[in-house]
PDB file of N, CA and C in Angstrom:
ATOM      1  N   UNK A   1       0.833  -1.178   0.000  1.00  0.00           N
ATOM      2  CA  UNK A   1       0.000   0.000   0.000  1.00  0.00           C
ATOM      3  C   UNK A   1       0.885   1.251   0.000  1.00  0.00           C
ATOM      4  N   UNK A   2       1.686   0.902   0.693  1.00  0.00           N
ATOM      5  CA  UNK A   2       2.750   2.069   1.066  1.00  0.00           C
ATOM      6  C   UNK A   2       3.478   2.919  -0.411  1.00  0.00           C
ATOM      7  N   UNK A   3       3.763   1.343  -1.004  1.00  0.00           N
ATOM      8  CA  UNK A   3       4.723   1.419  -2.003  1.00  0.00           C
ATOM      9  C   UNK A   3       4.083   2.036  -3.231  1.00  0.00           C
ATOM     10  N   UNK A   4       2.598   1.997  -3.266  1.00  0.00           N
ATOM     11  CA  UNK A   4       1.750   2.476  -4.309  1.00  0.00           C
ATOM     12  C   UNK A   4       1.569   4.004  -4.071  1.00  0.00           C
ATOM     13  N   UNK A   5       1.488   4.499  -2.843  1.00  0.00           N
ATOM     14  CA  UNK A   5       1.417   5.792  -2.480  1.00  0.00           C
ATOM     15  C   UNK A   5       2.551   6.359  -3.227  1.00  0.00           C
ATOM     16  N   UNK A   6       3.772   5.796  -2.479  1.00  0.00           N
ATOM     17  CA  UNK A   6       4.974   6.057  -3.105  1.00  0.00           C
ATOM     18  C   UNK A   6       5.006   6.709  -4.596  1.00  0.00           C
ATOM     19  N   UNK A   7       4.471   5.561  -5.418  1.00  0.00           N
ATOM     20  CA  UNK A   7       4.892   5.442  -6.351  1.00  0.00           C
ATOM     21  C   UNK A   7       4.069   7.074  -7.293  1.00  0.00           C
ATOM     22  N   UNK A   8       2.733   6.955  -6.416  1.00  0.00           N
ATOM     23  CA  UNK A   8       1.983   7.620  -6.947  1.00  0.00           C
ATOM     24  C   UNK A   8       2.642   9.260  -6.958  1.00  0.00           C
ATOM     25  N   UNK A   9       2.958   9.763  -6.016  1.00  0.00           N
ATOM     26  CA  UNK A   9       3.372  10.700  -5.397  1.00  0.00           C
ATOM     27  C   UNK A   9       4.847  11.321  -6.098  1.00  0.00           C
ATOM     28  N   UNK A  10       5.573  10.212  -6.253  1.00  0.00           N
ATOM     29  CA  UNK A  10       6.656  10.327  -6.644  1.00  0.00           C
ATOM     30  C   UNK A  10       7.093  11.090  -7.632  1.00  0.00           C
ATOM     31  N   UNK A  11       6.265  10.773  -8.860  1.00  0.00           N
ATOM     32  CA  UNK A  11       6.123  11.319  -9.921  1.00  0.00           C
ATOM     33  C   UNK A  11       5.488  12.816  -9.711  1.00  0.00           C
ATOM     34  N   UNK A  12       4.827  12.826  -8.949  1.00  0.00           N
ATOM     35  CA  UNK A  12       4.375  14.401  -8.481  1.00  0.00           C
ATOM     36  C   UNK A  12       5.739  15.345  -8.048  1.00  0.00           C
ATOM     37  N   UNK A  13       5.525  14.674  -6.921  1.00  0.00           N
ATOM     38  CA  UNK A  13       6.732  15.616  -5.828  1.00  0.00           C
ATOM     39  C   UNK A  13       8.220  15.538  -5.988  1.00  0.00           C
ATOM     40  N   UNK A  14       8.664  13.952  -6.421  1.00  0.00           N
ATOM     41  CA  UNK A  14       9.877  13.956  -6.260  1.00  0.00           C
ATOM     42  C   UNK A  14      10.227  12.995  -5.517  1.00  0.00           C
ATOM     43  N   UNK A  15      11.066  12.087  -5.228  1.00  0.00           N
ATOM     44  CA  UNK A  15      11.413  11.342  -4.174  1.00  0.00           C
ATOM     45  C   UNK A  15      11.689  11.734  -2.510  1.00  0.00           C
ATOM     46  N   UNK A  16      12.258  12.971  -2.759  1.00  0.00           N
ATOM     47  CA  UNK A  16      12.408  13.414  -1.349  1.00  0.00           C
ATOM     48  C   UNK A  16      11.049  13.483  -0.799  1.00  0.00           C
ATOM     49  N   UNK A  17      10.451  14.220  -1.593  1.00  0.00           N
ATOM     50  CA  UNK A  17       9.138  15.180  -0.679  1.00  0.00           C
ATOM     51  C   UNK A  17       8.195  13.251  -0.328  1.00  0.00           C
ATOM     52  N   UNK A  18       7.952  12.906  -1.632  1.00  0.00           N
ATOM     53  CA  UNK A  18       7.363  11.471  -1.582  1.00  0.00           C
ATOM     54  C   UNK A  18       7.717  10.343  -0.527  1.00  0.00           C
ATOM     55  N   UNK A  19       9.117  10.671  -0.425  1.00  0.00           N
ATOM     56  CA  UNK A  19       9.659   9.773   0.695  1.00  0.00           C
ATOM     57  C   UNK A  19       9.140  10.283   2.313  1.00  0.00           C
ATOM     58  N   UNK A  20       9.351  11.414   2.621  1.00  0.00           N
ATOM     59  CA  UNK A  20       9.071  12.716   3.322  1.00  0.00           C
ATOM     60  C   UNK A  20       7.060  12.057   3.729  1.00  0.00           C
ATOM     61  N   UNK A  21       6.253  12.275   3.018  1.00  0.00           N
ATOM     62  CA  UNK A  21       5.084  12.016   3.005  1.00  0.00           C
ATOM     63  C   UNK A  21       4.905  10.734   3.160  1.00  0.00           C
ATOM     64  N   UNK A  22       5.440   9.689   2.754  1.00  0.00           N
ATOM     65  CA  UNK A  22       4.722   8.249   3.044  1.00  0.00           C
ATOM     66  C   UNK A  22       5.470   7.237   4.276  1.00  0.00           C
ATOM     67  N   UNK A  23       6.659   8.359   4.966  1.00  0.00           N
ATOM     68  CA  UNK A  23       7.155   7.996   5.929  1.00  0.00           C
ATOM     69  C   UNK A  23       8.338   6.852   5.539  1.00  0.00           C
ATOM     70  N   UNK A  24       9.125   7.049   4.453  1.00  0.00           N
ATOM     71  CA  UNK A  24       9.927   5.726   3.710  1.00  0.00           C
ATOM     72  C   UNK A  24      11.338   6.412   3.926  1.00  0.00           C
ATOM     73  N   UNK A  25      12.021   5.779   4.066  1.00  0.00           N
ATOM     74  CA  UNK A  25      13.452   6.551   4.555  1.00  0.00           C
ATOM     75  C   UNK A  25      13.774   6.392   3.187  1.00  0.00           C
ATOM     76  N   UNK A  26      14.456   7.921   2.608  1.00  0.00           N
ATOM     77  CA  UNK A  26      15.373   7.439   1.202  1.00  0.00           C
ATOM     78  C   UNK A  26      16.201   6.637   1.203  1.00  0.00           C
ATOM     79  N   UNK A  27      17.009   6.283   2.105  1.00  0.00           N
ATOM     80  CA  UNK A  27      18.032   5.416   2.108  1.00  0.00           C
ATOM     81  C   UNK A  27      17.078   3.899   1.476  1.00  0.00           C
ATOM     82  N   UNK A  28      16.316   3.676   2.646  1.00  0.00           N
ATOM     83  CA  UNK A  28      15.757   2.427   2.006  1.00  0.00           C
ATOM     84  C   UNK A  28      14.972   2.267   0.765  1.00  0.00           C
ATOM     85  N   UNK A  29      14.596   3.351   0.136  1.00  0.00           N
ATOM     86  CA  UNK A  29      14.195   3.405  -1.213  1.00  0.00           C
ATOM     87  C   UNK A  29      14.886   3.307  -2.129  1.00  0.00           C
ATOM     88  N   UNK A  30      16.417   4.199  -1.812  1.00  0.00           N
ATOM     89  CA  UNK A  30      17.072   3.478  -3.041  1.00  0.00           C
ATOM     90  C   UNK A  30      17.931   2.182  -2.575  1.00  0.00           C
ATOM     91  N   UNK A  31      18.091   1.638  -1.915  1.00  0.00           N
ATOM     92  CA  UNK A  31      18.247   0.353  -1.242  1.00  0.00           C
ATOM     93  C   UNK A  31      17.585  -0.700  -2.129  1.00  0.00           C
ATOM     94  N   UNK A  32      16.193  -0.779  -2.159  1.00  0.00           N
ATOM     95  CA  UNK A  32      15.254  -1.530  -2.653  1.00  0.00           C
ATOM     96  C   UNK A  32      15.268  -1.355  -4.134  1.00  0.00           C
ATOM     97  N   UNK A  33      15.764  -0.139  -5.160  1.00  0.00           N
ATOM     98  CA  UNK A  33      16.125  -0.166  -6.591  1.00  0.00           C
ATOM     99  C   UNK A  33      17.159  -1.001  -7.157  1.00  0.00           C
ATOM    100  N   UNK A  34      18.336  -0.959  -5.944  1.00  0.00           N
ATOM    101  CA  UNK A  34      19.812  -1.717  -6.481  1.00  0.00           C
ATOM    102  C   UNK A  34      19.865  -2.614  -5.469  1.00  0.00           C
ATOM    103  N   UNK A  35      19.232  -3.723  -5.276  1.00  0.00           N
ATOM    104  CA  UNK A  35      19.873  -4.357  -4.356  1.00  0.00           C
ATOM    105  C   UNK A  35      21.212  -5.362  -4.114  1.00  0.00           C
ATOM    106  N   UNK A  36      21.971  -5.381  -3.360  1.00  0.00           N
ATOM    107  CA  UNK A  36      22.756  -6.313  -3.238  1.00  0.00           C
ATOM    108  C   UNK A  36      22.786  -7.383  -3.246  1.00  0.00           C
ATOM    109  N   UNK A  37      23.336  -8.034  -4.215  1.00  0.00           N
ATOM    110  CA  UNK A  37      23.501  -9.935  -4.309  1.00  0.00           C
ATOM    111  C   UNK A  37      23.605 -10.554  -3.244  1.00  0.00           C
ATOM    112  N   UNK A  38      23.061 -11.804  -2.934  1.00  0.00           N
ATOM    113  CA  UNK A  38      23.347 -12.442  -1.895  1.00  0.00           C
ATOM    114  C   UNK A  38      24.790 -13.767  -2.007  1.00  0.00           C
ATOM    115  N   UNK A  39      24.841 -12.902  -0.884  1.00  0.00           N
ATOM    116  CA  UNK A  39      26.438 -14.098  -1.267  1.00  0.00           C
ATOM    117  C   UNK A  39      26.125 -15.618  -1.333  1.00  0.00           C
ATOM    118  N   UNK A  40      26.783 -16.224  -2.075  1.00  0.00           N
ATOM    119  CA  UNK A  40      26.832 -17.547  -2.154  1.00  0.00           C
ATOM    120  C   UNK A  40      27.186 -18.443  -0.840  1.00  0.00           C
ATOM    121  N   UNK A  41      26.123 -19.267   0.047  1.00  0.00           N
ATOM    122  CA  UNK A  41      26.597 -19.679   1.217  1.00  0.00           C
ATOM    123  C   UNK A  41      27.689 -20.591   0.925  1.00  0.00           C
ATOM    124  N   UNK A  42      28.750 -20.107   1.757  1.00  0.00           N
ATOM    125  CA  UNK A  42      30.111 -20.784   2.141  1.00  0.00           C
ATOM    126  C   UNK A  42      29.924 -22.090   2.817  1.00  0.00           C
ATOM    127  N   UNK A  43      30.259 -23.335   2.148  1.00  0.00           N
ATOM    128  CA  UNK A  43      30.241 -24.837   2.706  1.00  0.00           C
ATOM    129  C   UNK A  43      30.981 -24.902   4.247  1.00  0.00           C
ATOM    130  N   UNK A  44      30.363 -25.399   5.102  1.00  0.00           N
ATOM    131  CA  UNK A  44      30.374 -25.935   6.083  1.00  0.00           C
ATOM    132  C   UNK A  44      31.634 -26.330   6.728  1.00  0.00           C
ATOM    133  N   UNK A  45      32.371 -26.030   7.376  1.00  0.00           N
ATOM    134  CA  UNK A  45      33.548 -27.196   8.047  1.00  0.00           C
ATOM    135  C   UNK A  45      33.036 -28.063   8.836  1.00  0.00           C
ATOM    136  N   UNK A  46      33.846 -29.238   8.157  1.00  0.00           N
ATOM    137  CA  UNK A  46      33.638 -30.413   9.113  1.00  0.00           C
ATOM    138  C   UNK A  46      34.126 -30.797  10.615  1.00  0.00           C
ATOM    139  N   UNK A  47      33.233 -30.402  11.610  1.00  0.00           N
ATOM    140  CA  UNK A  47      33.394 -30.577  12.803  1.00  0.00           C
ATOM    141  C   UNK A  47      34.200 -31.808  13.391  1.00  0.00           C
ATOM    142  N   UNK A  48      35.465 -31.127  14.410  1.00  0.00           N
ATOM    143  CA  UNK A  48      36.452 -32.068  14.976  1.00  0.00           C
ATOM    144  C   UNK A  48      36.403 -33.279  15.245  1.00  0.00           C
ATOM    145  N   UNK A  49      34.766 -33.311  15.825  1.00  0.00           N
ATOM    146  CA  UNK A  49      34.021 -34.765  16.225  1.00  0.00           C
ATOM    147  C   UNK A  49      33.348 -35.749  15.431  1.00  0.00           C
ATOM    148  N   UNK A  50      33.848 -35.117  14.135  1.00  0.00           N
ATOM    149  CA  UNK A  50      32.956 -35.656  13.228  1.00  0.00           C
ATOM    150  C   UNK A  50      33.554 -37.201  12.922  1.00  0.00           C
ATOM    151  N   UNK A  51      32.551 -38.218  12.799  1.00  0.00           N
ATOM    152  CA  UNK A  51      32.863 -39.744  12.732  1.00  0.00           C
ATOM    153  C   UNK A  51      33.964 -39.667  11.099  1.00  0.00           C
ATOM    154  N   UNK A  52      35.097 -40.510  11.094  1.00  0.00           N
ATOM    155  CA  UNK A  52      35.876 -40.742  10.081  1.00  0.00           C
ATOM    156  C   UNK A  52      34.480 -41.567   9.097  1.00  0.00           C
ATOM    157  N   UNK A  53      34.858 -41.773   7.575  1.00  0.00           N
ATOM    158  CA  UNK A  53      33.795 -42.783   6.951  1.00  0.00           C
ATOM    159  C   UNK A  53      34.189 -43.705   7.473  1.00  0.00           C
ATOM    160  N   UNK A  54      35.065 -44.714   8.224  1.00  0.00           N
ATOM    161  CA  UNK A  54      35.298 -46.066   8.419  1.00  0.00           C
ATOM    162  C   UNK A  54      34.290 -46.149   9.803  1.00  0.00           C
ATOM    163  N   UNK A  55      34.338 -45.480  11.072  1.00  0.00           N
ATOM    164  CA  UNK A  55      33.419 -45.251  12.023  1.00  0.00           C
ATOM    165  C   UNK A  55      32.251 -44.768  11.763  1.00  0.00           C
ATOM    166  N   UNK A  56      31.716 -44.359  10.781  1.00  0.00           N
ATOM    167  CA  UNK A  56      30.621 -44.734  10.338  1.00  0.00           C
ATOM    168  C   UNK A  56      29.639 -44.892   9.814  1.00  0.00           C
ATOM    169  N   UNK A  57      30.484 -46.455   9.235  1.00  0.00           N
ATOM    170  CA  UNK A  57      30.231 -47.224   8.432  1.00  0.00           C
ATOM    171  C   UNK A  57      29.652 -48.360   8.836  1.00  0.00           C
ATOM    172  N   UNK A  58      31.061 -48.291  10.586  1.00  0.00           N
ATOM    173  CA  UNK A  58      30.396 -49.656  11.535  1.00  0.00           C
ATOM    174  C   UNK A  58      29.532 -49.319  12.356  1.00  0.00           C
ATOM    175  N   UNK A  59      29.321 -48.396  12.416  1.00  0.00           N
ATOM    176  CA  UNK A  59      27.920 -47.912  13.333  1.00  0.00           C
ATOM    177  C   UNK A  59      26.578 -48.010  12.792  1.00  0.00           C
ATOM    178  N   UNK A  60      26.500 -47.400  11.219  1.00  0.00           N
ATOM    179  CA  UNK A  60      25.683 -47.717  10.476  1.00  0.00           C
ATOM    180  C   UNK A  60      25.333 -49.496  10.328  1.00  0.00           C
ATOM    181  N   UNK A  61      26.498 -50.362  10.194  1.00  0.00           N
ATOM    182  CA  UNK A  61      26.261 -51.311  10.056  1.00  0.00           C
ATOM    183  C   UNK A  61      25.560 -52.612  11.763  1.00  0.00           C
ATOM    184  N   UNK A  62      26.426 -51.722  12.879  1.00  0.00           N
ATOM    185  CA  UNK A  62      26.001 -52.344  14.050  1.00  0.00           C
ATOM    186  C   UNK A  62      24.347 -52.236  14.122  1.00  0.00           C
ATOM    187  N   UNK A  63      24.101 -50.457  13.940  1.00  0.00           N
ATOM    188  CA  UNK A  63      22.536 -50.381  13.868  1.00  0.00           C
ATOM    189  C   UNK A  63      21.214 -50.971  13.289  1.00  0.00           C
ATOM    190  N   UNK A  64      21.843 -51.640  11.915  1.00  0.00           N
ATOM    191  CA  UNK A  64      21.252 -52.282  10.727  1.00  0.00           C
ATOM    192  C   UNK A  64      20.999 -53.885  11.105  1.00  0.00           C
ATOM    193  N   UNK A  65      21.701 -54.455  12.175  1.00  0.00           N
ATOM    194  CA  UNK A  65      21.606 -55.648  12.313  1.00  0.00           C
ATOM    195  C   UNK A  65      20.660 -56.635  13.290  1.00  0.00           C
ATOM    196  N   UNK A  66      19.604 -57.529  12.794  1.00  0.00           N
ATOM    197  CA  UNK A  66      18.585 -57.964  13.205  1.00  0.00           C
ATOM    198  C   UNK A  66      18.229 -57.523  14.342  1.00  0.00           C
ATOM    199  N   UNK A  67      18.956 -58.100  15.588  1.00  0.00           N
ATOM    200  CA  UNK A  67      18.783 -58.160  16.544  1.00  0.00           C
ATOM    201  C   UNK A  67      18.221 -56.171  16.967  1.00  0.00           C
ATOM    202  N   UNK A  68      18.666 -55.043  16.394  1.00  0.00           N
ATOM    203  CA  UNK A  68      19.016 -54.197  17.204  1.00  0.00           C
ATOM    204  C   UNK A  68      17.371 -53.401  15.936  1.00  0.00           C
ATOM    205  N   UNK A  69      16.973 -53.991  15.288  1.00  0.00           N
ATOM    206  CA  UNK A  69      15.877 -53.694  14.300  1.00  0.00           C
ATOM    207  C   UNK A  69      14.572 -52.973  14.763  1.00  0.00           C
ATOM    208  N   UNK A  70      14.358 -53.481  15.957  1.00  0.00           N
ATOM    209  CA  UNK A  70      13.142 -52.753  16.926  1.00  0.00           C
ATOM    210  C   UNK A  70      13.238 -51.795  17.978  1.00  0.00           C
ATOM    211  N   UNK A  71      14.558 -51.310  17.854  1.00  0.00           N
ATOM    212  CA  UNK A  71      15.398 -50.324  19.078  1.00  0.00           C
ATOM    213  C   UNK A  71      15.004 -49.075  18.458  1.00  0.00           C
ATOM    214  N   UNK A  72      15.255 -47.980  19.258  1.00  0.00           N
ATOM    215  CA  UNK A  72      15.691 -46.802  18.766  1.00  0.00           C
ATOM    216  C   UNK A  72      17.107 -46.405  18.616  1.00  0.00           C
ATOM    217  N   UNK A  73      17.537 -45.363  17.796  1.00  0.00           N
ATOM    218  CA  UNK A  73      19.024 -45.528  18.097  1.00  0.00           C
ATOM    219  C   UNK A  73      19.478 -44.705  19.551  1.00  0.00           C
ATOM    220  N   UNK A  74      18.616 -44.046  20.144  1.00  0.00           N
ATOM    221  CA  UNK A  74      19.334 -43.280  20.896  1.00  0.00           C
ATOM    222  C   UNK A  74      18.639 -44.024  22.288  1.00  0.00           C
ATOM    223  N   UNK A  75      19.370 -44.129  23.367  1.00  0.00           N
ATOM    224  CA  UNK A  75      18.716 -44.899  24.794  1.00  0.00           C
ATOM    225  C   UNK A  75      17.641 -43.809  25.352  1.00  0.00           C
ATOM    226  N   UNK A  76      16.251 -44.219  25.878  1.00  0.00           N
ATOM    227  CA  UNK A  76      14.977 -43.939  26.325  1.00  0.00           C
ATOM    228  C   UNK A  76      14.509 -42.963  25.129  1.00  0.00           C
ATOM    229  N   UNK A  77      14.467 -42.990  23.597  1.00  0.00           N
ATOM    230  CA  UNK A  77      13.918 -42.278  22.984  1.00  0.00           C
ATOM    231  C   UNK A  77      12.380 -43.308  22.521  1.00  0.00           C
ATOM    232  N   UNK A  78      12.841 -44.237  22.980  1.00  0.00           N
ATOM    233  CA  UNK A  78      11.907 -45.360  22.560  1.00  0.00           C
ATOM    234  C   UNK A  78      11.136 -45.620  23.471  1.00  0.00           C
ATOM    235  N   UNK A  79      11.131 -45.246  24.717  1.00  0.00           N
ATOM    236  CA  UNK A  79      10.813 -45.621  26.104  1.00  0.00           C
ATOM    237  C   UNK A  79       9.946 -45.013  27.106  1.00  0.00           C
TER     238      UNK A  79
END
């Protein structure tokens, strides 16, 4: 709604006065014409604690095996 006032006005008065009247900070008006790219998120480091693939592989595989089939993996999540 705001932005239609804006827009309307604009062309009248000018950006200042328009900005001035619909309560829009210029800064954030021309903010919102050019905006800035969003950076490309930067991949993750792999945390100190993090299991090697050989650990797990056997964890994956201890979990997978008959006996342990009706468990939860974590103790009293099941309980």
């Amino acid at each position: 709604m705001i932005d239609e006032a804006f827009t309307g006005v604009q062309g009248q008065l000018g950006t200042t006065a328009a900005c001035r009247l619909t309560g829009r900070s210029r800064a954030t008006h021309y903010r919102h014409l050019s905006p800035k790219p969003r950076p490309a998120p930067s991949p993750r480091p792999t945390p100190a604690s993090a299991l090697s693939p050989a650990e797990r592989a056997e964890i994956l595989a201890l979990l997978n095996r008959p006996e342990y089939v009706d468990l939860p993996p974590a103790p009293g999540l099941g309980t």
